[in-house]
N, C-alpha and C. Protein backbone atom coordinates (compact mmCIF):
# COMPACT_ATOMS: atom_id res chain seq x y z
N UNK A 1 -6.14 23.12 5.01
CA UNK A 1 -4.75 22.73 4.83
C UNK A 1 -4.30 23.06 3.41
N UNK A 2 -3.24 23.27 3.29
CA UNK A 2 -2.39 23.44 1.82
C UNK A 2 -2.03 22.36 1.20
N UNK A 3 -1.67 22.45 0.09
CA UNK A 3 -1.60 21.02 -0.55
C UNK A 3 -0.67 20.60 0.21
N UNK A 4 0.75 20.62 0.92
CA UNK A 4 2.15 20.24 1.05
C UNK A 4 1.60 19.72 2.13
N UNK A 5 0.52 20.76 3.24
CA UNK A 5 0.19 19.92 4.76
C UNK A 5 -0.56 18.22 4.15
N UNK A 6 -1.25 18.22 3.22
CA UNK A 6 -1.87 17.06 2.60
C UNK A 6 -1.15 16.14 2.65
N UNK A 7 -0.15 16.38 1.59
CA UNK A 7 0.81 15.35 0.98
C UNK A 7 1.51 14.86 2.39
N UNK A 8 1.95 15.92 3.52
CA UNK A 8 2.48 15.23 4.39
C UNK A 8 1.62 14.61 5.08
N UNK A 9 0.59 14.52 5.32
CA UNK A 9 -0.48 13.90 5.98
C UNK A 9 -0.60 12.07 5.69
N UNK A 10 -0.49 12.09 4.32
CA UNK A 10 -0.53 10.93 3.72
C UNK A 10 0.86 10.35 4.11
N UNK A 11 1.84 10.54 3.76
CA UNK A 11 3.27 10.12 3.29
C UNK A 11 2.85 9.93 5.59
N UNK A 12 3.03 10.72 6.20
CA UNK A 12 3.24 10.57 7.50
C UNK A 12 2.30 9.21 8.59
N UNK A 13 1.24 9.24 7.42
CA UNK A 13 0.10 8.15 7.97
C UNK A 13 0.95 6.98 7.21
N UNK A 14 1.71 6.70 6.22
CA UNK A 14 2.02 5.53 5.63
C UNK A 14 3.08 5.50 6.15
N UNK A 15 4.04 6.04 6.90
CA UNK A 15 5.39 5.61 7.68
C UNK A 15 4.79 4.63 8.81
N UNK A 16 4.02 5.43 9.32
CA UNK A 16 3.51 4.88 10.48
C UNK A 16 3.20 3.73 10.42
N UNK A 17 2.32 3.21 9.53
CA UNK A 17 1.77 2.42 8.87
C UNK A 17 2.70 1.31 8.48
N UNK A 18 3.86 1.53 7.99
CA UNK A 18 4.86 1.19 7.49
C UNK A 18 5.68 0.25 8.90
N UNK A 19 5.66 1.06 9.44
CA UNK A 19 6.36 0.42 10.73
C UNK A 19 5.66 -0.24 11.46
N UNK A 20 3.82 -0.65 12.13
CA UNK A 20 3.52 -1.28 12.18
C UNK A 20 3.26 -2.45 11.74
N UNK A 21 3.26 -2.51 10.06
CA UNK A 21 3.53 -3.78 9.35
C UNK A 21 5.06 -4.25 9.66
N UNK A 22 5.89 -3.66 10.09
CA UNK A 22 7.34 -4.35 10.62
C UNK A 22 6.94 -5.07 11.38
N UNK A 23 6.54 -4.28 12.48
CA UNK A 23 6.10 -4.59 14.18
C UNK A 23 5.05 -6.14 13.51
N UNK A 24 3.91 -5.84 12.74
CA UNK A 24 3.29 -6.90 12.57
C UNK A 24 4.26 -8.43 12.23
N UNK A 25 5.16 -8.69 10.87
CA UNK A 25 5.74 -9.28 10.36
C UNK A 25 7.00 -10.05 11.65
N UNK A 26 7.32 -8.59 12.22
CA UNK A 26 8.66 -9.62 13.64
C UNK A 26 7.66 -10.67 14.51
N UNK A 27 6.44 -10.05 14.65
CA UNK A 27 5.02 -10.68 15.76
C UNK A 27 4.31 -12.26 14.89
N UNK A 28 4.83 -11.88 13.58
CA UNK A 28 4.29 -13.22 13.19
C UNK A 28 2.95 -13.45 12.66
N UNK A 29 1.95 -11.94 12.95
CA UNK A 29 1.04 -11.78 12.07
C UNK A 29 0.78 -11.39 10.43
N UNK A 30 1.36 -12.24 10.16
CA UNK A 30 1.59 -12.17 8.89
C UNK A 30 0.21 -12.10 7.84
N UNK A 31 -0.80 -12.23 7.91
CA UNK A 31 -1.68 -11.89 7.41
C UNK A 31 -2.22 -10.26 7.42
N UNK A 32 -2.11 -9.77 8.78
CA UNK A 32 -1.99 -8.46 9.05
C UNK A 32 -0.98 -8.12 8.46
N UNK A 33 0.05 -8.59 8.16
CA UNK A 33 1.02 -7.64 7.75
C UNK A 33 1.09 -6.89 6.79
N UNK A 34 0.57 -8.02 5.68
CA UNK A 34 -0.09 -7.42 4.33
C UNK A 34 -0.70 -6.78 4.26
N UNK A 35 -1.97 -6.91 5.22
CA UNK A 35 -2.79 -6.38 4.99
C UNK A 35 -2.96 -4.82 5.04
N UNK A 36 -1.58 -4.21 6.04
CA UNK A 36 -1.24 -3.09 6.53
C UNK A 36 -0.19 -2.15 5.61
N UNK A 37 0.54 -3.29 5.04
CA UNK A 37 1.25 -3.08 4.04
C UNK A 37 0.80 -2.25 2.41
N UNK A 38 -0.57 -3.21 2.65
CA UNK A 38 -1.25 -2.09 1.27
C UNK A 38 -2.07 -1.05 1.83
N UNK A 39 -2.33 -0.60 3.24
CA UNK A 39 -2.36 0.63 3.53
C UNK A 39 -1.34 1.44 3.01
N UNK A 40 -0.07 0.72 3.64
CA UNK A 40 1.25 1.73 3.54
C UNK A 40 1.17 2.25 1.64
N UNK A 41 0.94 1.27 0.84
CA UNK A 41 1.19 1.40 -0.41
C UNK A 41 -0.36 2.60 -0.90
N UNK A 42 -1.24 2.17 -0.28
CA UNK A 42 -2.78 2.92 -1.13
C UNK A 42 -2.13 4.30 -0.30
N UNK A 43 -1.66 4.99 0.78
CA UNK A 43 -1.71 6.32 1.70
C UNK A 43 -0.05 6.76 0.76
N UNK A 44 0.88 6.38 0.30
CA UNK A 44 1.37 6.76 -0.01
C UNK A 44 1.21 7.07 -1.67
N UNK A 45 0.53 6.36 -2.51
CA UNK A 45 0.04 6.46 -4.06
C UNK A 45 -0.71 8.13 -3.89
N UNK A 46 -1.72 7.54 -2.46
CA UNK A 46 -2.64 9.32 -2.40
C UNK A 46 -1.84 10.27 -2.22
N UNK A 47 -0.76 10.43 -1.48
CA UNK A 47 0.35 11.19 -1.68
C UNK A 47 0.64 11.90 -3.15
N UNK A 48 0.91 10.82 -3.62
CA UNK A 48 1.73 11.16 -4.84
C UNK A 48 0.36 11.67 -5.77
N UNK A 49 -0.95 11.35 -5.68
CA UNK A 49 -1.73 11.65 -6.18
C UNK A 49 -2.04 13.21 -5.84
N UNK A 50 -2.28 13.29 -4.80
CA UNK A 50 -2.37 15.21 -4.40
C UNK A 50 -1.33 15.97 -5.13
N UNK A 51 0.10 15.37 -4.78
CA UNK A 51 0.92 16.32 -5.66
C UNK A 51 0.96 16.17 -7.17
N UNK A 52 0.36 15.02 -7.79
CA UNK A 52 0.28 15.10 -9.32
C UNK A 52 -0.98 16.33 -9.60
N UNK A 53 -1.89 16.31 -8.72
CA UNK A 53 -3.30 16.84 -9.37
C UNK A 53 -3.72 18.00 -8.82
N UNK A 54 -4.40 18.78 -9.27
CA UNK A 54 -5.13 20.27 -8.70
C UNK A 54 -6.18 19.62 -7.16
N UNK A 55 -6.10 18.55 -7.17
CA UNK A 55 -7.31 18.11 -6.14
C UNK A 55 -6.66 17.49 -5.13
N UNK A 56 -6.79 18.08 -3.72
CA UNK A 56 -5.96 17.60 -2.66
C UNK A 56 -6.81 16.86 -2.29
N UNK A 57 -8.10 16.05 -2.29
CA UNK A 57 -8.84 15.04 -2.12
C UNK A 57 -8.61 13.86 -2.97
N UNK A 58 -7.87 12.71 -2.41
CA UNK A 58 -7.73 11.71 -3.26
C UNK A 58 -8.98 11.09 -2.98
N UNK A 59 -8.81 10.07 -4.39
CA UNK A 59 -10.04 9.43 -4.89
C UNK A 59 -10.50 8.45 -2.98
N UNK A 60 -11.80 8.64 -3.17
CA UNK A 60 -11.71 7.71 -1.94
C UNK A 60 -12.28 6.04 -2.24
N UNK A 61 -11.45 5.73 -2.97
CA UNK A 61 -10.72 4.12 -3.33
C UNK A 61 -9.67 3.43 -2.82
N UNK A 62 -9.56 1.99 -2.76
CA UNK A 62 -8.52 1.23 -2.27
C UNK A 62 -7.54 0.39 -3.20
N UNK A 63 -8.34 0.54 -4.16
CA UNK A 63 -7.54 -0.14 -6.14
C UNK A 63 -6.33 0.70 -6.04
N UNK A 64 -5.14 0.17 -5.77
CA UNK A 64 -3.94 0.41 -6.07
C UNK A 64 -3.40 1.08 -7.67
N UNK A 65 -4.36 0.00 -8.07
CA UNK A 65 -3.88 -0.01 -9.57
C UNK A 65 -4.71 1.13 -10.10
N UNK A 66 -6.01 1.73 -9.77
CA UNK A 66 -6.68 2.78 -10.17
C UNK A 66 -6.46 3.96 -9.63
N UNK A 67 -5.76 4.16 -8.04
CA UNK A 67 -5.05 5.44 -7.66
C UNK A 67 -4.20 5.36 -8.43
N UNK A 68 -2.92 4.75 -8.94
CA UNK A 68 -1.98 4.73 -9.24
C UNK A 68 -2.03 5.40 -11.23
N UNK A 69 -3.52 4.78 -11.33
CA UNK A 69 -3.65 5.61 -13.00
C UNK A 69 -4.26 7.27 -12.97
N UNK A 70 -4.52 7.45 -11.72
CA UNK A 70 -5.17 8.84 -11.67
C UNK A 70 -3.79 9.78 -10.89
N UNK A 71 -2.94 9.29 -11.07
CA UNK A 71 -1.65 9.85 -10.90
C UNK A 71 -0.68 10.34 -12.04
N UNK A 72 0.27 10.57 -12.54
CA UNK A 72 1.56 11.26 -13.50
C UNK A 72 1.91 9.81 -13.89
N UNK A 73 1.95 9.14 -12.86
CA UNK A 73 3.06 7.64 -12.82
C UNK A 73 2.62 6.60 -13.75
N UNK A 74 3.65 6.21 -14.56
CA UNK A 74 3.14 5.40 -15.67
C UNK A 74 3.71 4.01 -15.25
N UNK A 75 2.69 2.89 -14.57
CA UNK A 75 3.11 1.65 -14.51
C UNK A 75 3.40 0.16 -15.61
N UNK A 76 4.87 -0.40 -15.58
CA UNK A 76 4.94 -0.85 -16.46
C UNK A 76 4.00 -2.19 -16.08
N UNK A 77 4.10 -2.92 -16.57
CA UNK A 77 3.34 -4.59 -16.93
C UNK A 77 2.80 -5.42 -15.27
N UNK A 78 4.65 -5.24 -15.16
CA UNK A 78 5.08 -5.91 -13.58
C UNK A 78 4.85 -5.30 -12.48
N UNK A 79 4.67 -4.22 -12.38
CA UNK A 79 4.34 -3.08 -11.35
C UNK A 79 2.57 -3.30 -11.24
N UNK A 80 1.97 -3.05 -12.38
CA UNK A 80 0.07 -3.36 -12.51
C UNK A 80 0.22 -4.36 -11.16
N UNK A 81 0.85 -5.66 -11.95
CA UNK A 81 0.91 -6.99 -11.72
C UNK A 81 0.95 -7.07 -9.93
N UNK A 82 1.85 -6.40 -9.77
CA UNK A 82 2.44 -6.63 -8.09
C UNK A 82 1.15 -5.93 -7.34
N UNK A 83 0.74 -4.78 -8.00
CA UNK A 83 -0.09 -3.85 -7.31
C UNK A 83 -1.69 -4.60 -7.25
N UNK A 84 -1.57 -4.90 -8.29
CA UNK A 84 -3.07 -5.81 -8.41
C UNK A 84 -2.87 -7.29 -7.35
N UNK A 85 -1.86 -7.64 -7.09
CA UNK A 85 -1.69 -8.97 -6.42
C UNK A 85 -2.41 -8.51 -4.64
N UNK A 86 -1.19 -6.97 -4.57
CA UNK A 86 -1.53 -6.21 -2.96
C UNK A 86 -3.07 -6.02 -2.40
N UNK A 87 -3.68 -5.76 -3.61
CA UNK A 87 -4.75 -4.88 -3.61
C UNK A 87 -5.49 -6.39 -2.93
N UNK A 88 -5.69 -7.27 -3.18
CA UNK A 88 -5.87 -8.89 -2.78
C UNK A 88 -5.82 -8.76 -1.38
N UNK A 89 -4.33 -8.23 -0.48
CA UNK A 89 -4.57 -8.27 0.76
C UNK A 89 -5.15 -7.58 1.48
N UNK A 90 -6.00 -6.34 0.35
CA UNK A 90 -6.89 -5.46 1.59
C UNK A 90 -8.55 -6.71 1.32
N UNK A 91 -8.49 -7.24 0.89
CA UNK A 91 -10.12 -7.70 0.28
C UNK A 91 -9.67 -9.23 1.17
N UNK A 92 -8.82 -9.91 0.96
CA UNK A 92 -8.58 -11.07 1.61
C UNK A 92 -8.58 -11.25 3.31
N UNK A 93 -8.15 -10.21 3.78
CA UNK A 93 -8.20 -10.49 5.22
C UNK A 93 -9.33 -9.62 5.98
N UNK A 94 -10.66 -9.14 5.29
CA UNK A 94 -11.69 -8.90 5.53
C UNK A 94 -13.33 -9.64 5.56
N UNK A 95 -12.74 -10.60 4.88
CA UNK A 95 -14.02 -11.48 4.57
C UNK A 95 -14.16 -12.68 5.03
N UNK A 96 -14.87 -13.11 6.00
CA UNK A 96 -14.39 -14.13 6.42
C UNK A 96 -14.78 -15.57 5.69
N UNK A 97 -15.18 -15.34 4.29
CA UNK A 97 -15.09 -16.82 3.43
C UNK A 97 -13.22 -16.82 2.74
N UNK A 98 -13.05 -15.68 3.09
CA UNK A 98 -11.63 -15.57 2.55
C UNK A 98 -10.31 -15.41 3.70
N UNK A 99 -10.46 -15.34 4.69
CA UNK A 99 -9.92 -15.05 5.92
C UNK A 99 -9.40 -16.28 5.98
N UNK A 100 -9.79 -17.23 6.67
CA UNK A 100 -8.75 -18.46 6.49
C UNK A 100 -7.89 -18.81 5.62
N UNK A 101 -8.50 -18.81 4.73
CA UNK A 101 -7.53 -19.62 3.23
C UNK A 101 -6.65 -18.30 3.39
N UNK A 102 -6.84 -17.20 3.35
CA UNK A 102 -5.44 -16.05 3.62
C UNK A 102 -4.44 -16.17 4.75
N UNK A 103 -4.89 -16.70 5.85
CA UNK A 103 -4.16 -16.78 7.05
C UNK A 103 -3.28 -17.86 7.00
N UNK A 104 -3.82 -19.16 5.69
CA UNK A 104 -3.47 -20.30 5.32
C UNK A 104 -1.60 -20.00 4.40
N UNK A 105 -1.98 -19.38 3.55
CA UNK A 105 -1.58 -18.71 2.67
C UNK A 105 -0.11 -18.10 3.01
N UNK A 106 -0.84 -17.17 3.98
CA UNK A 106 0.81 -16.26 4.47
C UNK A 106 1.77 -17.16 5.31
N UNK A 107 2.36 -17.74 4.83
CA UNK A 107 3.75 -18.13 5.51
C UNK A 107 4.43 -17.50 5.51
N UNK A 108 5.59 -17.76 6.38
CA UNK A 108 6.87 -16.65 6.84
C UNK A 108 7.37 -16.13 5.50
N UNK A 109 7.89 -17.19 4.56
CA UNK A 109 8.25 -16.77 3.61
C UNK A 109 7.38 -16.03 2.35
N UNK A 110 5.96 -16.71 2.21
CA UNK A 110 5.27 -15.93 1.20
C UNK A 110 4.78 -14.51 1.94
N UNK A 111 4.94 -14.11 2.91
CA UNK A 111 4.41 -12.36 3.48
C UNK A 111 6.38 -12.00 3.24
N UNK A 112 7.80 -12.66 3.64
CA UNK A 112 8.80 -12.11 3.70
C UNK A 112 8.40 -11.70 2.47
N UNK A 113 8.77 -12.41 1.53
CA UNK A 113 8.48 -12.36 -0.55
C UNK A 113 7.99 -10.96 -0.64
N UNK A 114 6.91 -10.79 -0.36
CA UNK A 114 5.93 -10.03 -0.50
C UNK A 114 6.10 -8.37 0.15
N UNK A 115 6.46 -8.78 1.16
CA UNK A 115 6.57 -7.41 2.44
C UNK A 115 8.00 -6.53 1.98
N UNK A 116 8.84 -7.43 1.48
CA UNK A 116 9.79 -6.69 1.16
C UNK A 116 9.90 -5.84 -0.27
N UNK A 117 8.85 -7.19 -1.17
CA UNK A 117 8.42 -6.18 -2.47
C UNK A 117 8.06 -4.83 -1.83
N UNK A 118 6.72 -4.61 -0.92
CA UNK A 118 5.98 -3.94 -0.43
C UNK A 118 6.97 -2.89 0.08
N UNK A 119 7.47 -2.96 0.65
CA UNK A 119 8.80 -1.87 0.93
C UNK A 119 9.92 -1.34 0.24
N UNK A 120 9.89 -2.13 -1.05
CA UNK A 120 10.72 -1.62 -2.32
C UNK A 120 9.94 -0.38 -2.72
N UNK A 121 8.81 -0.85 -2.83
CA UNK A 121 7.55 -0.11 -3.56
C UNK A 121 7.41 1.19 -3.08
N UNK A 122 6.93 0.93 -1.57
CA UNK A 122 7.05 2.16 -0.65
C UNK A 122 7.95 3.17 -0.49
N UNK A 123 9.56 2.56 -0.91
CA UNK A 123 10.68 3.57 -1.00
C UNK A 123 10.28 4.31 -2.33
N UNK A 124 10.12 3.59 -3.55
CA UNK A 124 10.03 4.28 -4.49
C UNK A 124 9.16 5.36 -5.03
N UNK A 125 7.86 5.13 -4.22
CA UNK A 125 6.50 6.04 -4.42
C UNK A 125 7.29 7.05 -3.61
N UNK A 126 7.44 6.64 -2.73
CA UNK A 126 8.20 8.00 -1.35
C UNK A 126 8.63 8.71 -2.24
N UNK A 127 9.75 8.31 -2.92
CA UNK A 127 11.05 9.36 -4.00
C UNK A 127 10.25 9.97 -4.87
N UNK A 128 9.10 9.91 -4.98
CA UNK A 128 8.54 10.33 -6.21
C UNK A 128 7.46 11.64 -5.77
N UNK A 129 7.38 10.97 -4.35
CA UNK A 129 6.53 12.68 -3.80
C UNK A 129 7.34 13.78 -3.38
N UNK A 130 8.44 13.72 -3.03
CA UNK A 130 9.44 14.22 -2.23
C UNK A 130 9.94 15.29 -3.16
């Protein structure tokens, strides 16, 4: 593949992605939602990572905050902050000493809070591969 088939590969796996965390969030699985949500955010960073770098193999990591430094993109304070919070819902709804207290956790409103950051985010990485 060429770099551009790459980049769309990623950006096309995180729409998808993107819209199942909808589908998740209307369903009320709100723990999933997140959890799908920082798919959407780690598949679209790799995006933006192929087109920053000579290497169409992104790092094969899930640290938001460490794709995001092996990229062009310079995150300010609050951005680390949000990304480091996400990175929580891929590790939280895998473990099951942590699985409850997460399922505890996501209420309607703390995944709304959150999911919609998560989709601010997602628009903006988008604009930045495009």
């Amino acid at each position: 593949m060429i770099k551009e088939e790459h980049i769309r590969y990623w950006l096309d796996s995180a729409a998808h992605d993107f819209e199942t965390a909808e589908a998740l969030f209307e369903s009320r699985k709100y723990d999933w939602c997140l959890f799908i949500g920082h798919l959407v955010l780690e598949k679209t960073l790799k995006a933006l990572y192929v087109k920053d770098t000579e290497n169409q193999t992104p790092p094969r990591i899930h640290n938001l905050v460490k794709i995001a430094e092996k990229t062009k993109l310079q995150l300010n304070e609050e951005q680390r902050i949000f990304l480091d919070e996400v990175n929580d819902f891929n590790i939280e709804i895998r473990y099951p000493d942590f699985k409850l207290t997460f399922q505890i956790k996501c209420t309607e409103e703390y995944t709304k809070t959150r999911f919609l950051k998560i989709k601010k985010y997602y628009i903006w990485l988008r604009s930045l591969v495009k």
